[in-house]
Protein backbone atom coordinates (compact mmCIF):
# COMPACT_ATOMS: atom_id res chain seq x y z
CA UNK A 1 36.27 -24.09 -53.16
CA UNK A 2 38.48 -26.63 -51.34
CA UNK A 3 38.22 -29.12 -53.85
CA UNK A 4 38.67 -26.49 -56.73
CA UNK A 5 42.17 -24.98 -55.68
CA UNK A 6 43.14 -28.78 -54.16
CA UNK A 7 43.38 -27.90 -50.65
CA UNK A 8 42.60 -29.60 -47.58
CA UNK A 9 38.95 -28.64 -46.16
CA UNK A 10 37.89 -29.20 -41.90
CA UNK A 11 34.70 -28.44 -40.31
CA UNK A 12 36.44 -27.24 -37.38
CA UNK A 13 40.02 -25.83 -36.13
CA UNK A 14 40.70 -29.06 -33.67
CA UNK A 15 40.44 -31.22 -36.57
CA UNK A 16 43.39 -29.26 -38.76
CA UNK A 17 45.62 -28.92 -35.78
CA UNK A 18 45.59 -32.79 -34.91
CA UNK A 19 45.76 -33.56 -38.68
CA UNK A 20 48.95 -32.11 -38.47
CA UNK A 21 50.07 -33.58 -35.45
CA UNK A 22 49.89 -36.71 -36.87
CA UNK A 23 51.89 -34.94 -40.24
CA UNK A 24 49.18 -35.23 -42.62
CA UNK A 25 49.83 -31.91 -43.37
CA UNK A 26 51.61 -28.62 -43.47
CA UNK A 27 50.52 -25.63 -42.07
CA UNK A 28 52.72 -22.36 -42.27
CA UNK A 29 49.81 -20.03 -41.23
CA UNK A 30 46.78 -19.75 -39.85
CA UNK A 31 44.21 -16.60 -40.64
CA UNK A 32 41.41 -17.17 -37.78
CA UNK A 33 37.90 -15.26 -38.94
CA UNK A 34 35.76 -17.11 -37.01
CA UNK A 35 32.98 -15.54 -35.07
CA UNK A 36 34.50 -12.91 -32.65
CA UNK A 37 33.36 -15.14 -29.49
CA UNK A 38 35.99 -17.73 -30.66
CA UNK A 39 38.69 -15.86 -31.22
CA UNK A 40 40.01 -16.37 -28.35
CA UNK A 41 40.32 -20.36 -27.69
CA UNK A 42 40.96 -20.46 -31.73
CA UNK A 43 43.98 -18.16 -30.65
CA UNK A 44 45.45 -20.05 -27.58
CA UNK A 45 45.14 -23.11 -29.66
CA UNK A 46 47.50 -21.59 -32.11
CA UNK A 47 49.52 -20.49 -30.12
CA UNK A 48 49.82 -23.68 -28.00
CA UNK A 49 50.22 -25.23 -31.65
CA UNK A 50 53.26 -22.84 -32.36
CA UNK A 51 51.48 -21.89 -35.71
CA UNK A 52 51.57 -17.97 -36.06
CA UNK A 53 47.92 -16.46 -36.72
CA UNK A 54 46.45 -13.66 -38.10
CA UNK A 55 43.21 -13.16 -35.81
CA UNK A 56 40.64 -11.24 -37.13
CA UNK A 57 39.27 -7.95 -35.38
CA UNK A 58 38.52 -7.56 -32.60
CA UNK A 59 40.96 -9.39 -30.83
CA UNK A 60 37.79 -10.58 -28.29
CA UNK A 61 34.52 -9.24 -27.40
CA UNK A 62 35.38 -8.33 -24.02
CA UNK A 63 38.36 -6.67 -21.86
CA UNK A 64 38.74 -9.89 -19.67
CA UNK A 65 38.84 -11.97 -22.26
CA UNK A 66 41.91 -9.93 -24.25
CA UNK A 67 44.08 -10.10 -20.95
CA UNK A 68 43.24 -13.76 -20.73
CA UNK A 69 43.96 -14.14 -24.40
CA UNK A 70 47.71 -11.68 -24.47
CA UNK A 71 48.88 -13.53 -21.04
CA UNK A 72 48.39 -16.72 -22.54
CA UNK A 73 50.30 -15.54 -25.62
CA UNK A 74 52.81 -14.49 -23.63
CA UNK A 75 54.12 -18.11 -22.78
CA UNK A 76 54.34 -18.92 -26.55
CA UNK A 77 57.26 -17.30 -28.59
CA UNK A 78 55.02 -17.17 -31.64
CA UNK A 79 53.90 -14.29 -33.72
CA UNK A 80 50.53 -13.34 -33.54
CA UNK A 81 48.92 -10.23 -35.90
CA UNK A 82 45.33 -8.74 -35.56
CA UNK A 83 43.48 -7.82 -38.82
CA UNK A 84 43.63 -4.38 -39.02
CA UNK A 85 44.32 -4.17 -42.92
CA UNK A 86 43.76 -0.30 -42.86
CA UNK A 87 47.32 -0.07 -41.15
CA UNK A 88 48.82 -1.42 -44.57
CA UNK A 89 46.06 1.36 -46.05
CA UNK A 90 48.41 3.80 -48.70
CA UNK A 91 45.97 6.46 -47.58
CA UNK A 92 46.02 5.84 -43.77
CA UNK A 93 49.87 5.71 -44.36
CA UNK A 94 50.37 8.79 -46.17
CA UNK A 95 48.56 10.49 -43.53
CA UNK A 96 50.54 9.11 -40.59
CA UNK A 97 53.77 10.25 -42.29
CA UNK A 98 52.67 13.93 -42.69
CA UNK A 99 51.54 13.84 -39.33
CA UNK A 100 54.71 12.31 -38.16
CA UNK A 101 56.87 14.82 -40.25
CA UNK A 102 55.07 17.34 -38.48
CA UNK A 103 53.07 18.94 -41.69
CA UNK A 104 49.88 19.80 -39.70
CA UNK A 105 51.87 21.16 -36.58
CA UNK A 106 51.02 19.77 -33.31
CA UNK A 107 48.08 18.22 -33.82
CA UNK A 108 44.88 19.74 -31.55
CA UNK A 109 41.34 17.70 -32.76
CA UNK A 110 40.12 14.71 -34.93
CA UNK A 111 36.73 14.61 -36.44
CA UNK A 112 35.57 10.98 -37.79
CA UNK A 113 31.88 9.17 -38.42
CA UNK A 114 31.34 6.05 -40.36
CA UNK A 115 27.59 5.86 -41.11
CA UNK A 116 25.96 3.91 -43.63
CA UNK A 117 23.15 1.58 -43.78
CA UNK A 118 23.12 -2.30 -43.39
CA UNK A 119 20.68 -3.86 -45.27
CA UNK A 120 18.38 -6.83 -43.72
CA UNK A 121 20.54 -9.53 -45.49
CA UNK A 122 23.43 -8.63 -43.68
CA UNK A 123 21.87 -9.71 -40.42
CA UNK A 124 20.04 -12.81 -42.12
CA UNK A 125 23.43 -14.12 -42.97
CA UNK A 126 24.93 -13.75 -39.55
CA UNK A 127 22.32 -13.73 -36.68
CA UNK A 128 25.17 -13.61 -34.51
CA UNK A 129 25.58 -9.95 -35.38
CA UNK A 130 22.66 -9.10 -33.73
CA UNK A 131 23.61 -10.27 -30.21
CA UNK A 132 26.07 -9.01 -27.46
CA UNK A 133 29.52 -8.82 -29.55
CA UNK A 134 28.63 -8.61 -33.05
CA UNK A 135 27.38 -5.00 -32.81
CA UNK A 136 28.98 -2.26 -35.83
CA UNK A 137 31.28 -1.20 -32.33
CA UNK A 138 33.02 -4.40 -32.28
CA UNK A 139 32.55 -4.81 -36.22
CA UNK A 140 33.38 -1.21 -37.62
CA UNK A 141 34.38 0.96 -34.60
CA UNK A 142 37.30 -1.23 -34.34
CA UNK A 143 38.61 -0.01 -36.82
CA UNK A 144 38.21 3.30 -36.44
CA UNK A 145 39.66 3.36 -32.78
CA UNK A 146 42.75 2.00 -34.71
CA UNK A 147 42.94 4.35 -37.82
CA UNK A 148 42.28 7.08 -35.03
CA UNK A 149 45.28 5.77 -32.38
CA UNK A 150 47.85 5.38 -35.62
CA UNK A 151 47.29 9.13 -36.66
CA UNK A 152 46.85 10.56 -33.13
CA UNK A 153 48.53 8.58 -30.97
CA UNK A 154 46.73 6.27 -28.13
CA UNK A 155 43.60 7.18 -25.87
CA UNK A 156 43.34 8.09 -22.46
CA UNK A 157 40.02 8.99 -21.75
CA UNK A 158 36.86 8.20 -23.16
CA UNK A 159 33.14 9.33 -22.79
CA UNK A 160 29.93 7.91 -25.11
CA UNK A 161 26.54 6.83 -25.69
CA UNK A 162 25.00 4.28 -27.96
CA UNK A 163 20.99 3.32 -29.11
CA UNK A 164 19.59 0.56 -30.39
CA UNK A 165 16.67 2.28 -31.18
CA UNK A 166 16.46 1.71 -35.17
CA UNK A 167 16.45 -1.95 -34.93
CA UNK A 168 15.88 -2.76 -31.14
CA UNK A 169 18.21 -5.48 -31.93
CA UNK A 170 20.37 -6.25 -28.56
CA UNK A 171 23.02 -4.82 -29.65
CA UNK A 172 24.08 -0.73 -30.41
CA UNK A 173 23.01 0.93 -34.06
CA UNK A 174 24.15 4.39 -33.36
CA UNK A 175 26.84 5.64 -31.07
CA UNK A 176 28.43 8.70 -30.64
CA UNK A 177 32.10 9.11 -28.69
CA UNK A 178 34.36 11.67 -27.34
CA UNK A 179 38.34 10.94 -26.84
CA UNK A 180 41.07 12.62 -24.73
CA UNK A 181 44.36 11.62 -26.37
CA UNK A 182 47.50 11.74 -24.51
CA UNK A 183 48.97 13.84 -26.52
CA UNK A 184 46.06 16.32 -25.48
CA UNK A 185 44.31 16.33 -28.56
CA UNK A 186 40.58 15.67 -28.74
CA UNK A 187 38.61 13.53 -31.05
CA UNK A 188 34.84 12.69 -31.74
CA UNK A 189 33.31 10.11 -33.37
CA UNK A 190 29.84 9.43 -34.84
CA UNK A 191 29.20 5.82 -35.82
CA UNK A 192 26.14 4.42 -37.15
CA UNK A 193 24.88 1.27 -39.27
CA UNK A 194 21.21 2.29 -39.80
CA UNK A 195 22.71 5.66 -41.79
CA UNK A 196 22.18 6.29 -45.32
CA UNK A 197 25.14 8.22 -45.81
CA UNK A 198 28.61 7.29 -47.58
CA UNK A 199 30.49 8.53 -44.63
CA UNK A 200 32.43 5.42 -44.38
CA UNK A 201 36.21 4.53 -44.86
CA UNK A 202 34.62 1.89 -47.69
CA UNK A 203 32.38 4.54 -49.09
CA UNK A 204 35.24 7.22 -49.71
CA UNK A 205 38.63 5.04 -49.56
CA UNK A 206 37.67 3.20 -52.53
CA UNK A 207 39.92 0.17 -51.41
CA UNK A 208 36.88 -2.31 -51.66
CA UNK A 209 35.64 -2.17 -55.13
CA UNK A 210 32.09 -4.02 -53.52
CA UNK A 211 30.58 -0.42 -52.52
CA UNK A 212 29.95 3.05 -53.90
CA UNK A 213 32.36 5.45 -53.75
CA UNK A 214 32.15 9.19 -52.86
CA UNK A 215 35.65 10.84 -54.15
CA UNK A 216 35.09 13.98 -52.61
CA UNK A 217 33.88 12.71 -49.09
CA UNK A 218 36.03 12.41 -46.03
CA UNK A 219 35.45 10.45 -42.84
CA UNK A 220 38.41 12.02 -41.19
CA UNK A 221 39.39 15.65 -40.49
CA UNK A 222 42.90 16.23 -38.36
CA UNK A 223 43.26 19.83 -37.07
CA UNK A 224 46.78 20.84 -36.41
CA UNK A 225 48.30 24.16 -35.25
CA UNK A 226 49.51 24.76 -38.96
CA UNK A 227 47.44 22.73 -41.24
CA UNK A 228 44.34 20.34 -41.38
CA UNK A 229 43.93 17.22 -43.11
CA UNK A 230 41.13 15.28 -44.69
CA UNK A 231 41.20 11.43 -44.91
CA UNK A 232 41.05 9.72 -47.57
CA UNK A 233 41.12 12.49 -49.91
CA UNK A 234 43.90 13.61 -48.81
CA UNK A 235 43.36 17.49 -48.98
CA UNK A 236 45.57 19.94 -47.30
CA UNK A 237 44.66 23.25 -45.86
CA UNK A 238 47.51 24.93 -44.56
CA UNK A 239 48.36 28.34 -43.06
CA UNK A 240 50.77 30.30 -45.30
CA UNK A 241 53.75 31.88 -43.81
CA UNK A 242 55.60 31.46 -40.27
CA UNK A 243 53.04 31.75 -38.10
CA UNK A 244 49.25 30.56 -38.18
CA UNK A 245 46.55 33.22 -38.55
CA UNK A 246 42.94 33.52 -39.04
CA UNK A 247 42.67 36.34 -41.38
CA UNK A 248 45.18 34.71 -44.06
CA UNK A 249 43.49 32.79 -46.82
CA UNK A 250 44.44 28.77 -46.62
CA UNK A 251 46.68 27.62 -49.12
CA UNK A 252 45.07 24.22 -50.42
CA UNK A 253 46.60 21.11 -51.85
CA UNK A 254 46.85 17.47 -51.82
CA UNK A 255 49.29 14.80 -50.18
CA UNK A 256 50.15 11.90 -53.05
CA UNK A 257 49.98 8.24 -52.06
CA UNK A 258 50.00 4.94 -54.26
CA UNK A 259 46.93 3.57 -54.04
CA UNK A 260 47.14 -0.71 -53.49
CA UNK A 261 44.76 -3.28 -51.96
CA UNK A 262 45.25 -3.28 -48.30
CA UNK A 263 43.98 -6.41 -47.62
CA UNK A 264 46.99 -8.02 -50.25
CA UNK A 265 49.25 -6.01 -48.61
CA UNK A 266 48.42 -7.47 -45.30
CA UNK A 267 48.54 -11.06 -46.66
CA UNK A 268 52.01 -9.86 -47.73
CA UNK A 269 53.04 -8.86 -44.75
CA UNK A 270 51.70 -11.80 -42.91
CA UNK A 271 53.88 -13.76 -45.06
CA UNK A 272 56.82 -11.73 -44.06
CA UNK A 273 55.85 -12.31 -40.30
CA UNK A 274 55.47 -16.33 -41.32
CA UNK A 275 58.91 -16.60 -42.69
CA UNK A 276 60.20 -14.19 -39.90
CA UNK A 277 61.50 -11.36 -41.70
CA UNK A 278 59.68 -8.71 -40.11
CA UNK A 279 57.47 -7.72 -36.82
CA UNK A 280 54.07 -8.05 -37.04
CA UNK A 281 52.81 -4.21 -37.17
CA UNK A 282 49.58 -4.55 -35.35
């Protein structure tokens, strides 16, 4: 692939950064997917490097290792983004903004799950994702928690359990959460990669053309005081009138969004972010 597009190709991260030490060449941007257990030296040598990096999710695979990881970035004045490409989502932000604009009232409760079914070559092709780290909470939870804290604000408080009893592998299949937002909304979440369901953001989103897609599924329902809201399909059920009530039939309809890759849109943006024209959002 290197050798096909004409770019330069390294084995490893030390050997770019001291090829361009010694100016043999240019490097605007780095996007670190490496194995989550190396995000964080990758990161910190970045940084050190003064090259701003898009890190792949999760940041780390463990909370000491993220406050190691942000106070070292803290002593470099270089931007640093985290791949969560569902932020630059048209769906995820056309539901933000009706939340925002207060369409569904105050909001009270968030229903998500994302289960589907991984199939044998998934694990084949990475044995890492069977060990401590590389479970579908670090993986595809991550996600979630994000998607969940840009609609409903952050988390204060949170309760689960998790089994590993499909595959016995060492790390979780199955979990199932409960949130305490500070807002005082509640949330739950069912997540599971030994599903076969298409209750996934990929299953119903449709923004990766690799998998199915279920157009009338949702893997996200917001209850608010004066409407409700399904993600991704966007439907609307809303109380008619001035006051919410029970008895009145729901008046249904859809929010509108422009539908666009998010992952190009994140590339975008990291460009933007390169050249210093805008924040990183995440």
């Amino acid at each position: 692939l290197a050798e096909q597009y004409s770019v330069p190709h390294f084995n490893f991260l030390e050997d770019l950064l001291e090829a361009r030490r010694e100016g043999n060449i240019v490097v605007d941007g780095i996007i670190l997917a490496t194995p989550n257990k190396m995000h964080v030296e990758g990161a910190i040598a970045c940084a050190q490097a003064g090259i701003p990096t898009l890190i792949e999710k999760p940041l780390t695979a463990t909370l000491a290792e993220a406050e190691r990881l942000v106070e070292e970035l803290k002593k470099h004045a270089v931007p640093m983004m985290v791949g969560h490409h569902r932020r630059h989502s048209g769906a995820l932000s056309a539901a933000m903004a009706a939340i925002e604009r207060g369409k569904l009232g105050r909001v009270v409760s968030v229903t998500g799950q994302a289960q589907f079914y991984k199939p044998a070559k998934y694990f084949a092709a990475g044995p890492w994702r069977t060990k401590a780290g590389g479970g579908p909470v670090l993986i595809n939870l991550i996600h979630e928690i994000d998607n969940l804290r840009a609609m409903c604000g952050e988390v204060e408080a949170v309760q689960a359990m998790s089994s590993n009893a499909i595959r016995g592998y060492e790390v979780e299949d199955t979990v199932v959460i409960t949130f305490r937002f500070t807002s005082g909304a509640l949330g739950c979440f069912t997540l599971s990669d030994t599903a076969a369901g298409p209750m996934s953001w990929e299953q119903t989103s449709g923004e990766n053309k690799d998998y199915g897609r279920d157009t009338n599924a949702d893997c996200y329902f917001v209850a608010g005081t004066r409407a409700s809201l399904g993600v991704p399909t966007m439907k609307v059920w809303e109380n008619p009138g001035d006051e919410s009530d029970w008895w009145k039939p729901l008046e249904i309809s859809r929010l509108t969004f422009e539908e666009a890759d998010p992952l190009v849109n994140q590339l975008k943006h990291f460009c933007q972010v390169i050249r210093g024209e805008v924040e990183p959002k995440v």
